[in-house]
N, C-alpha and C. Protein backbone atom coordinates (compact mmCIF):
# COMPACT_ATOMS: atom_id res chain seq x y z
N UNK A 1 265.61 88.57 136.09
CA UNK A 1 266.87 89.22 135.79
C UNK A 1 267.71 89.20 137.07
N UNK A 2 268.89 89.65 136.91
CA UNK A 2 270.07 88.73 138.42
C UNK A 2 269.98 90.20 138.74
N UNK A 3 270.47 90.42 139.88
CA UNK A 3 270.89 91.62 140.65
C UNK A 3 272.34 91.28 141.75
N UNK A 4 273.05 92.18 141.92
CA UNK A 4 273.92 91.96 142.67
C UNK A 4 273.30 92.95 144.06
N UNK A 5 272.94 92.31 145.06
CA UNK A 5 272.70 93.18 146.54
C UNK A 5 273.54 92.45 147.56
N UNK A 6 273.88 93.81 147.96
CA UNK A 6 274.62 93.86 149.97
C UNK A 6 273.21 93.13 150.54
N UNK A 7 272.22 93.69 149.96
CA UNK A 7 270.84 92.64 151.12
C UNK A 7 269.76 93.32 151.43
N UNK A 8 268.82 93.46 151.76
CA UNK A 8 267.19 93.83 151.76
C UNK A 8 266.64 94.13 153.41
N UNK A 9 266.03 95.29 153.26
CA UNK A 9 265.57 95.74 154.42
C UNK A 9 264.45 95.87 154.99
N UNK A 10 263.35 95.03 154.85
CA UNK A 10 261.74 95.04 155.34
C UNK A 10 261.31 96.10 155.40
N UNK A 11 260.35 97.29 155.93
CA UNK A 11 259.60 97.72 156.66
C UNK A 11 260.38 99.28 157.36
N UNK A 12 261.36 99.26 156.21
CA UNK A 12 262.99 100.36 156.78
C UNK A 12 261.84 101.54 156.89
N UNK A 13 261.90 102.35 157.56
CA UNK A 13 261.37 103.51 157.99
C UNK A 13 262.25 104.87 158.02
N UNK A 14 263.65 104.46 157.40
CA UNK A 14 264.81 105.64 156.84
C UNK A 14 264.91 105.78 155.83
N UNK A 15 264.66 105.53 154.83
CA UNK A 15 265.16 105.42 153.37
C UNK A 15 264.13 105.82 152.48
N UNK A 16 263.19 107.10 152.87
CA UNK A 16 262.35 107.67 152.39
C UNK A 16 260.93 107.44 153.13
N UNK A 17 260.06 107.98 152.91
CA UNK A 17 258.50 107.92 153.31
C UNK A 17 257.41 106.98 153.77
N UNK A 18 257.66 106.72 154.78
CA UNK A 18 256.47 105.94 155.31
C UNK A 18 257.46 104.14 155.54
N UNK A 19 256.78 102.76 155.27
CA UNK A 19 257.61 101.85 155.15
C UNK A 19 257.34 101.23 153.63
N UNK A 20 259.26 100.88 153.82
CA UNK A 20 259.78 100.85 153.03
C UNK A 20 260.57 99.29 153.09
N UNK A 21 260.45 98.82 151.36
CA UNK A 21 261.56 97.98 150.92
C UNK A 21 262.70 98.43 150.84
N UNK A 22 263.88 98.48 151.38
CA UNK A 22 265.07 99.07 151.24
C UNK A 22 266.01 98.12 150.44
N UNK A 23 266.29 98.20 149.07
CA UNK A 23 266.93 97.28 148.00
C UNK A 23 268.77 97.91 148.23
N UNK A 24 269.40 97.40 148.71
CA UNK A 24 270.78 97.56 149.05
C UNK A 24 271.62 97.00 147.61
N UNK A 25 271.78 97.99 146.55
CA UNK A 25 272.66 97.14 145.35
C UNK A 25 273.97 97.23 146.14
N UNK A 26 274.83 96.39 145.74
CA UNK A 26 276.17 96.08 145.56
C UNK A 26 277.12 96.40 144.65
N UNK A 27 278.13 97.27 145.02
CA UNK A 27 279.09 97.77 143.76
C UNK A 27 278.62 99.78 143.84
N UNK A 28 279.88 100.50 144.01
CA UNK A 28 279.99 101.78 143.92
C UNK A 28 281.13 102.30 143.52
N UNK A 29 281.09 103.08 142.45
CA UNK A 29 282.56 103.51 142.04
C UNK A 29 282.94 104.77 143.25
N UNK A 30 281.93 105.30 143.79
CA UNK A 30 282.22 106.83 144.43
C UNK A 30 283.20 106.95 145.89
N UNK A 31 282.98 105.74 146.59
CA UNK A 31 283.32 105.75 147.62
C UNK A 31 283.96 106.57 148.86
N UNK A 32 282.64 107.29 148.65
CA UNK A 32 282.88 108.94 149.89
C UNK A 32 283.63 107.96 151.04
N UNK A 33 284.46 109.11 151.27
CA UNK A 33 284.78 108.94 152.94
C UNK A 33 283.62 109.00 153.79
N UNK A 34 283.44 108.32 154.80
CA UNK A 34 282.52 108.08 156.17
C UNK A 34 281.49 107.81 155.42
N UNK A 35 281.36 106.86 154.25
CA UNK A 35 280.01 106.29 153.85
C UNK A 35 279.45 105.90 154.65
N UNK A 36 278.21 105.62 154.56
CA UNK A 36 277.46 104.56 155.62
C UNK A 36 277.42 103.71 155.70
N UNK A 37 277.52 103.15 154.04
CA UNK A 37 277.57 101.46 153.82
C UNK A 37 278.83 101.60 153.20
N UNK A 38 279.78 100.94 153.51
CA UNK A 38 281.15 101.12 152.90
C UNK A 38 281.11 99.67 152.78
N UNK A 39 280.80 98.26 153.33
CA UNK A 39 280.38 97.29 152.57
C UNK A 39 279.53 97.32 151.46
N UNK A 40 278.75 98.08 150.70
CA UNK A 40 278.55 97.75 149.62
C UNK A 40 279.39 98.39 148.26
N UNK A 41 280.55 98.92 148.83
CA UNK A 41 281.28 99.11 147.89
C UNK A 41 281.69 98.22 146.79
N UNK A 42 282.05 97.27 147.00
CA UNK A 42 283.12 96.31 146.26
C UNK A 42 281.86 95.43 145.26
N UNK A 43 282.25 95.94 143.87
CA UNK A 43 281.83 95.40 142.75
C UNK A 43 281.27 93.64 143.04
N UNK A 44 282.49 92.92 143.49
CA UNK A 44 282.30 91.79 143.93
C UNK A 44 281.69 90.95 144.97
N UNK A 45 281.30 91.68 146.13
CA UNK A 45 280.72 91.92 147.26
C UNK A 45 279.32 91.19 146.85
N UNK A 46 278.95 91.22 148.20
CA UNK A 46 277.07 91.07 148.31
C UNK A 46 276.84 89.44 147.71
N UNK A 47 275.94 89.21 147.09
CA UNK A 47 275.45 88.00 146.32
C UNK A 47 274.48 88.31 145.48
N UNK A 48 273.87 87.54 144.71
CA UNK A 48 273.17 87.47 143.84
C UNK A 48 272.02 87.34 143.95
N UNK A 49 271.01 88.13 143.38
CA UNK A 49 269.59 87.86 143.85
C UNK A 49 268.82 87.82 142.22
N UNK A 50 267.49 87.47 142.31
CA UNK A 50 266.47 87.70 141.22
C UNK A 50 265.61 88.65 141.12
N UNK A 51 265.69 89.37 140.45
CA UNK A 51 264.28 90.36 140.50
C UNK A 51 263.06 90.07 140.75
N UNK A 52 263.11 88.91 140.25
CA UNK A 52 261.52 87.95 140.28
C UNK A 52 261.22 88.01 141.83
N UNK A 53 261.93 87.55 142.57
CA UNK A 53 261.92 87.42 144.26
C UNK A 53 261.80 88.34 144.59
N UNK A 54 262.62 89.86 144.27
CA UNK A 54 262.53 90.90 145.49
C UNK A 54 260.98 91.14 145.03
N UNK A 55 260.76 91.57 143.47
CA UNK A 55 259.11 91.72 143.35
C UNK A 55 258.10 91.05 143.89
N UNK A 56 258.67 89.75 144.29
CA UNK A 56 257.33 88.70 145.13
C UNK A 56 257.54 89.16 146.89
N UNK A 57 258.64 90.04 146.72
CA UNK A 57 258.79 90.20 148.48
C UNK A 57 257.36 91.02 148.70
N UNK A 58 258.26 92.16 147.78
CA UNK A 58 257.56 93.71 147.81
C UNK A 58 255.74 93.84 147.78
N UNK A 59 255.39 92.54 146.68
CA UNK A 59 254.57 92.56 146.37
C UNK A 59 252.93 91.95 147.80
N UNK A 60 254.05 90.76 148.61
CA UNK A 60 253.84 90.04 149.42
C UNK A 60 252.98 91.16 150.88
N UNK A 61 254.09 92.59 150.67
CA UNK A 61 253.76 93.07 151.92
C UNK A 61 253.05 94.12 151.95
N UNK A 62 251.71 93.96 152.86
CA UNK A 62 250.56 95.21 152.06
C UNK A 62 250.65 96.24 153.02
N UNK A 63 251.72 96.97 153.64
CA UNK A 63 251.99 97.71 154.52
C UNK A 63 253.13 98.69 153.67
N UNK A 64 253.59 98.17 152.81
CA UNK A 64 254.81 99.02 152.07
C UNK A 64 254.11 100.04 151.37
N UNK A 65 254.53 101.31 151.37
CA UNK A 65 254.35 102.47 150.93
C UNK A 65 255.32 102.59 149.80
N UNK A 66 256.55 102.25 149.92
CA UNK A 66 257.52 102.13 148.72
C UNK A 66 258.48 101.55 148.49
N UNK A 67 259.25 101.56 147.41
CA UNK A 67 260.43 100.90 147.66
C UNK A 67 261.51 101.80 147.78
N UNK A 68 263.10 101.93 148.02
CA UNK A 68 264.27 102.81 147.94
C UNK A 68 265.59 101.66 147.32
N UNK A 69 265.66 102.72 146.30
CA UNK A 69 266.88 102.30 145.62
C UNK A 69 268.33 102.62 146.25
N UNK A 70 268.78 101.80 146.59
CA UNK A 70 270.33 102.60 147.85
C UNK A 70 271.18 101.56 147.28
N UNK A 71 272.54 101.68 148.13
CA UNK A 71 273.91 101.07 147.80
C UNK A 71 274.53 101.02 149.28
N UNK A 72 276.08 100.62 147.80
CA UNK A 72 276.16 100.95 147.00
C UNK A 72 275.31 101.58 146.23
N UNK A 73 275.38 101.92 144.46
CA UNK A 73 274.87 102.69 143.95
C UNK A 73 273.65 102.11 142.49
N UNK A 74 272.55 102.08 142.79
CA UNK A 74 271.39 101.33 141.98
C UNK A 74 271.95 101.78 140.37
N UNK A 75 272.89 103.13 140.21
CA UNK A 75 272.71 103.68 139.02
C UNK A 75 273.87 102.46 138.25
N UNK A 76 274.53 101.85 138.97
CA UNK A 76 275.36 100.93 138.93
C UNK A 76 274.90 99.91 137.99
N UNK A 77 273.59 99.52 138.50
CA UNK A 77 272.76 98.08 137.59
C UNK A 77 271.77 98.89 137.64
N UNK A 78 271.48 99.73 136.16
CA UNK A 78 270.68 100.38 136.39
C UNK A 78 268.90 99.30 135.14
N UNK A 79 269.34 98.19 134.34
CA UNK A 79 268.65 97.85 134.13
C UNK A 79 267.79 96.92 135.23
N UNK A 80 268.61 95.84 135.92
CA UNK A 80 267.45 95.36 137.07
C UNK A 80 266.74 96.39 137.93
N UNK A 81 267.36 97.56 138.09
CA UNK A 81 266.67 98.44 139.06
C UNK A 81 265.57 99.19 138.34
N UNK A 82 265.84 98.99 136.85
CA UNK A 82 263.93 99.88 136.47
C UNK A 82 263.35 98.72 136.82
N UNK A 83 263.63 97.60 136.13
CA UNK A 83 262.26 96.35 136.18
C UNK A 83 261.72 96.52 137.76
N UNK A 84 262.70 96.36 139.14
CA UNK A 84 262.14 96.46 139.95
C UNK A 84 261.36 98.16 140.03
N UNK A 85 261.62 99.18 139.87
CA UNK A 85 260.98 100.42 139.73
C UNK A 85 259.58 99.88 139.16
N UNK A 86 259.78 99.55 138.29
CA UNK A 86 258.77 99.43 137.10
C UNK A 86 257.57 98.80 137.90
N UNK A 87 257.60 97.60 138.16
CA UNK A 87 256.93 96.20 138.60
C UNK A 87 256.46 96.84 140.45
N UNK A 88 257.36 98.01 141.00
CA UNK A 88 256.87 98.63 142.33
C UNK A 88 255.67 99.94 141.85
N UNK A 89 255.68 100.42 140.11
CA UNK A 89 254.82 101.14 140.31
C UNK A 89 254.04 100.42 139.64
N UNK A 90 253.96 99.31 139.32
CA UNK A 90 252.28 98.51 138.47
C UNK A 90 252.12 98.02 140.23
N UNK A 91 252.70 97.87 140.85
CA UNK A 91 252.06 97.55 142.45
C UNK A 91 251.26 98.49 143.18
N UNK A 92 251.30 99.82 142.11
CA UNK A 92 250.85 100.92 143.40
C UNK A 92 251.74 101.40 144.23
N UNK A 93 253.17 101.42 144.10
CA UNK A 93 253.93 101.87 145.09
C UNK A 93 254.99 102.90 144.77
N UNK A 94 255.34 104.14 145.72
CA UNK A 94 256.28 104.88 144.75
C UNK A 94 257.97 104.48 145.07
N UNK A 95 258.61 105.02 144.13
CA UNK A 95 259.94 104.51 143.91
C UNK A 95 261.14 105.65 144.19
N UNK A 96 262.14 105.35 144.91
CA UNK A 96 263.13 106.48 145.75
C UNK A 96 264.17 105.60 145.23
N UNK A 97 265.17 106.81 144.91
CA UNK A 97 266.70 105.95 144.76
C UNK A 97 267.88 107.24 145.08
N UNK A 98 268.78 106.22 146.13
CA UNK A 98 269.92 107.33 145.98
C UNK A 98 271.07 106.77 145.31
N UNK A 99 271.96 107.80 144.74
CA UNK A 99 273.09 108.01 143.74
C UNK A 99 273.83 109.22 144.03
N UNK A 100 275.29 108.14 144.00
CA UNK A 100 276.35 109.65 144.04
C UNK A 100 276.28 110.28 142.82
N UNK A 101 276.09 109.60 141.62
CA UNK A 101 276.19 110.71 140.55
C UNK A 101 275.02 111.78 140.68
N UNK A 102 275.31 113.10 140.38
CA UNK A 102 274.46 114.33 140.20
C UNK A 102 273.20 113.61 139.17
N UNK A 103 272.01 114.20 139.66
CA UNK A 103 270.73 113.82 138.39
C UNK A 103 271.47 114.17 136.84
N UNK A 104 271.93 115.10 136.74
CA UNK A 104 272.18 115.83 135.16
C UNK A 104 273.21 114.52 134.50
N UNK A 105 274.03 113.77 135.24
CA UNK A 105 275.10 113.03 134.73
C UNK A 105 273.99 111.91 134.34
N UNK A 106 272.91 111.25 134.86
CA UNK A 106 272.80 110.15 134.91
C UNK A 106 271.27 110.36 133.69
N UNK A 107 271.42 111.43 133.36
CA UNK A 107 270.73 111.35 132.07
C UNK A 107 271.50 111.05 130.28
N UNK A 108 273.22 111.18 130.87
CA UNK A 108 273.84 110.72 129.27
C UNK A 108 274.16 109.35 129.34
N UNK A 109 273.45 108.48 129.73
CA UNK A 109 273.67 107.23 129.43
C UNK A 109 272.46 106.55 129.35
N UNK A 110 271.93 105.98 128.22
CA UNK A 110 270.36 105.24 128.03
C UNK A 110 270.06 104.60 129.18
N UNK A 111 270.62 103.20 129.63
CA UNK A 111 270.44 102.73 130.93
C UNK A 111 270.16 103.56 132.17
N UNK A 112 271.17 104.54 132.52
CA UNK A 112 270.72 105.16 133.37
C UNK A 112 269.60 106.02 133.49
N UNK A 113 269.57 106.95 132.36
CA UNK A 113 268.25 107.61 131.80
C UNK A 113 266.58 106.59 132.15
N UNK A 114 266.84 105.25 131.65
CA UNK A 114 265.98 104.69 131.57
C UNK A 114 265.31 104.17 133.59
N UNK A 115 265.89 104.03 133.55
CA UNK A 115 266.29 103.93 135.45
C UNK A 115 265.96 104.91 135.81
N UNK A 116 266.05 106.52 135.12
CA UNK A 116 265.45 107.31 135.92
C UNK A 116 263.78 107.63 135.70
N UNK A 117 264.05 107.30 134.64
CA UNK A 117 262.54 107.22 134.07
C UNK A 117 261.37 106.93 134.96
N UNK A 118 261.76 106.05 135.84
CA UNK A 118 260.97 104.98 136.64
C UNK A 118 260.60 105.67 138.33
N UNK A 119 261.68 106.68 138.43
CA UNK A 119 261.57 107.22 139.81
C UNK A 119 260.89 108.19 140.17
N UNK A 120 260.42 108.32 141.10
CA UNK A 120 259.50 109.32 141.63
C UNK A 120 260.47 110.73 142.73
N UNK A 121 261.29 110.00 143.58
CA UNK A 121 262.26 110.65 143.91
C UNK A 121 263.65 110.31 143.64
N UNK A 122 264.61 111.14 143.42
CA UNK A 122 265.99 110.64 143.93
C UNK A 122 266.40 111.76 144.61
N UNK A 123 267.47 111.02 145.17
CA UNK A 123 268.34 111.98 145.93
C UNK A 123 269.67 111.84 145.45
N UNK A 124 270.08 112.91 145.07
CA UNK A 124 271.62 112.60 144.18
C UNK A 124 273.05 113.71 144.61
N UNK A 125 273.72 112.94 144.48
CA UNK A 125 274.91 113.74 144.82
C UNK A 125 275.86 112.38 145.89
N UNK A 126 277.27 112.46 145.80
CA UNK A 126 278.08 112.08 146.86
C UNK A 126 277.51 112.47 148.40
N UNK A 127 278.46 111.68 149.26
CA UNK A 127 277.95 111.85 150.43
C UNK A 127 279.63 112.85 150.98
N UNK A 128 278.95 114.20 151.34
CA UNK A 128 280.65 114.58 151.60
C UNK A 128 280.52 114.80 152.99
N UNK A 129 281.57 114.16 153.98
CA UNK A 129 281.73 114.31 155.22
C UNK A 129 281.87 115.61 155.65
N UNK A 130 282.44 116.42 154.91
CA UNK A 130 282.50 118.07 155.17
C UNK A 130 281.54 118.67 155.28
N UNK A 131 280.07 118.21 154.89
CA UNK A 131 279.12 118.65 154.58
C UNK A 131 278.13 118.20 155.06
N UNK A 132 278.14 116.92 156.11
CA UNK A 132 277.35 115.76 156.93
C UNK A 132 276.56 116.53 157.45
N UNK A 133 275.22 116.65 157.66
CA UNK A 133 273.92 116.79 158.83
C UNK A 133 273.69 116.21 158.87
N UNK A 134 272.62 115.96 160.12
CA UNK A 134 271.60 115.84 160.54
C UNK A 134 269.76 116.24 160.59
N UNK A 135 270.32 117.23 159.84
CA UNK A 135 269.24 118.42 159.77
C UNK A 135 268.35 118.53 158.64
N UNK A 136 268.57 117.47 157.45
CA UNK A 136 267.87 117.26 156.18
C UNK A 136 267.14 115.61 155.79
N UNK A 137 265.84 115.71 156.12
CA UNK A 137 265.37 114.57 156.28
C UNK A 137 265.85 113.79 155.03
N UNK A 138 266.29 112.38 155.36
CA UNK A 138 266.88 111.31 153.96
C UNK A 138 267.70 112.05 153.12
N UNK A 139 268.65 112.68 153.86
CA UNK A 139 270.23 112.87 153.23
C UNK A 139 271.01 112.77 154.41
N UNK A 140 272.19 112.55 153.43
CA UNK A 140 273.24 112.56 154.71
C UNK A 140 273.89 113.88 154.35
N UNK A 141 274.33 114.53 153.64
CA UNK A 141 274.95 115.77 153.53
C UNK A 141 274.08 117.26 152.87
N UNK A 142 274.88 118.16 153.19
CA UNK A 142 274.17 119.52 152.53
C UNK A 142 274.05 119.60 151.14
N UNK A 143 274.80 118.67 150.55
CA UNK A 143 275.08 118.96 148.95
C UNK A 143 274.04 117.77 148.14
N UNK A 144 273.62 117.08 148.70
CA UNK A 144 272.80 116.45 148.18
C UNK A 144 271.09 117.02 148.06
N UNK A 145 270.48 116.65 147.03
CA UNK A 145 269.15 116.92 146.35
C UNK A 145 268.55 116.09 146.69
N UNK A 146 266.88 116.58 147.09
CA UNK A 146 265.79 115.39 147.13
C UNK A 146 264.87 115.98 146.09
N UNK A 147 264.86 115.63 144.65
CA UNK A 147 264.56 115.69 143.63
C UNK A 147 263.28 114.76 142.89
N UNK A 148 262.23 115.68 142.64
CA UNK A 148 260.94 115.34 142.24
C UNK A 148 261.19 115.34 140.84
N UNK A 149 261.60 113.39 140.22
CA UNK A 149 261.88 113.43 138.81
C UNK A 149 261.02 113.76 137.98
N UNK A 150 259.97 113.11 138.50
CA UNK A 150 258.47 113.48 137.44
C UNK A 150 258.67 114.51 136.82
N UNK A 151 258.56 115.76 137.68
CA UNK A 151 258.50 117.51 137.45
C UNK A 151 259.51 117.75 136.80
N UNK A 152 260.67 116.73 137.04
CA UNK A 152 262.07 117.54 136.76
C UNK A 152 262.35 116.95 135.13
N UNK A 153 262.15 116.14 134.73
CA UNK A 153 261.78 115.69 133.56
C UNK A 153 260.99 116.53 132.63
N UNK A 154 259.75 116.44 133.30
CA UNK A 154 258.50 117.53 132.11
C UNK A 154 259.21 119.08 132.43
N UNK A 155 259.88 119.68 132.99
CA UNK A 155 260.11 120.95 132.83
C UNK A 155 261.80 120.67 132.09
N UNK A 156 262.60 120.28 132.11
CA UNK A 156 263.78 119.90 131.93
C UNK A 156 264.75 120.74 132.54
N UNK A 157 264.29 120.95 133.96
CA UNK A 157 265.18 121.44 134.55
C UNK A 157 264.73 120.93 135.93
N UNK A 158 266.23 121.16 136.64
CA UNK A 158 266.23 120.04 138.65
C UNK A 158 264.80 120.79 139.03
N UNK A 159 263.74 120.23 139.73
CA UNK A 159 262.83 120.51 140.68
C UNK A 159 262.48 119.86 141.98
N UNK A 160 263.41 120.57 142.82
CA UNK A 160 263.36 119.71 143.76
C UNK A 160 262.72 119.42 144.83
N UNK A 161 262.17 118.69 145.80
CA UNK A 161 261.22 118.02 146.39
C UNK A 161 261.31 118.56 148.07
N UNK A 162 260.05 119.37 148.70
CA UNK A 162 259.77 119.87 149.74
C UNK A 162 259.92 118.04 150.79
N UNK A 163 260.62 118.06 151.37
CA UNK A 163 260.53 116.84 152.44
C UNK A 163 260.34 117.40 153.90
């Protein structure tokens, strides 16, 4: 299946727990001020990749602890991003994704729902410069959640994740 990515990050040691595949999609409607990646904004941006490949990356490297879904925004293409979810947990590996949309939004749309299905963490919310730390491991702002979907699913309400 095609994917649109800004580009791929080996062994990233920011983008959640331990090392990490860092999957950079391409395309964000949210576009906070002082993003981090403000190149992966543009719908058109990045290039084209296969799922088949990033799974033979991921699969390739026996040091990865997980993969992270980042952006732009994964909820964006949210069907290539389960298969890769999917195919990282028949690997044994757990699955992180961040999104400006709030968790609660990205359950009224099947695709996205289905995408979340697959995650173990997200972290959700915009990135608001008003609100920027330093002080919250794998966020950039105060208003963002590091959210344990598993739990938050079987109880049907946010449960969110001690980091």
């Amino acid at each position: 299946m095609k994917i649109r990515i800004a580009g791929l990050v080996n062994d990233s040691i920011v983008d959640g727990p331990g090392f990490r595949l860092a999957i950079f999609t391409q395309g964000c409607p949210h576009a906070c001020p002082g993003c981090h990646n403000p190149q992966t904004h543009a719908f058109d941006g990045g290039q084209d990749a296969d799922t088949d490949g990033i799974i033979a990356q991921f699969r390739a490297n026996p040091l990865l602890d997980g993969i992270t879904l980042t952006g732009g925004d994964p909820f964006c293409q949210p069907e290539p991003c389960a298969v890769l979810a999917r195919a990282a947990h028949e690997s044994g590996l757990n699955v992180w994704a961040y999104t400006g949309y709030l968790y609660e939004e990205t359950q009224k749309d099947p695709a996205m729902r289905a995408l979340l299905d697959e995650l173990d963490v997200l972290i959700d919310g915009p990135f608001l410069l008003a609100e920027r730390t330093l002080d919250m491991r794998f966020r950039g702002s105060k208003n963002q959640r590091a959210i344990d979907v598993p739990a938050s699913l079987q109880s049907g309400e946010v449960v969110e994740k001690e980091i």
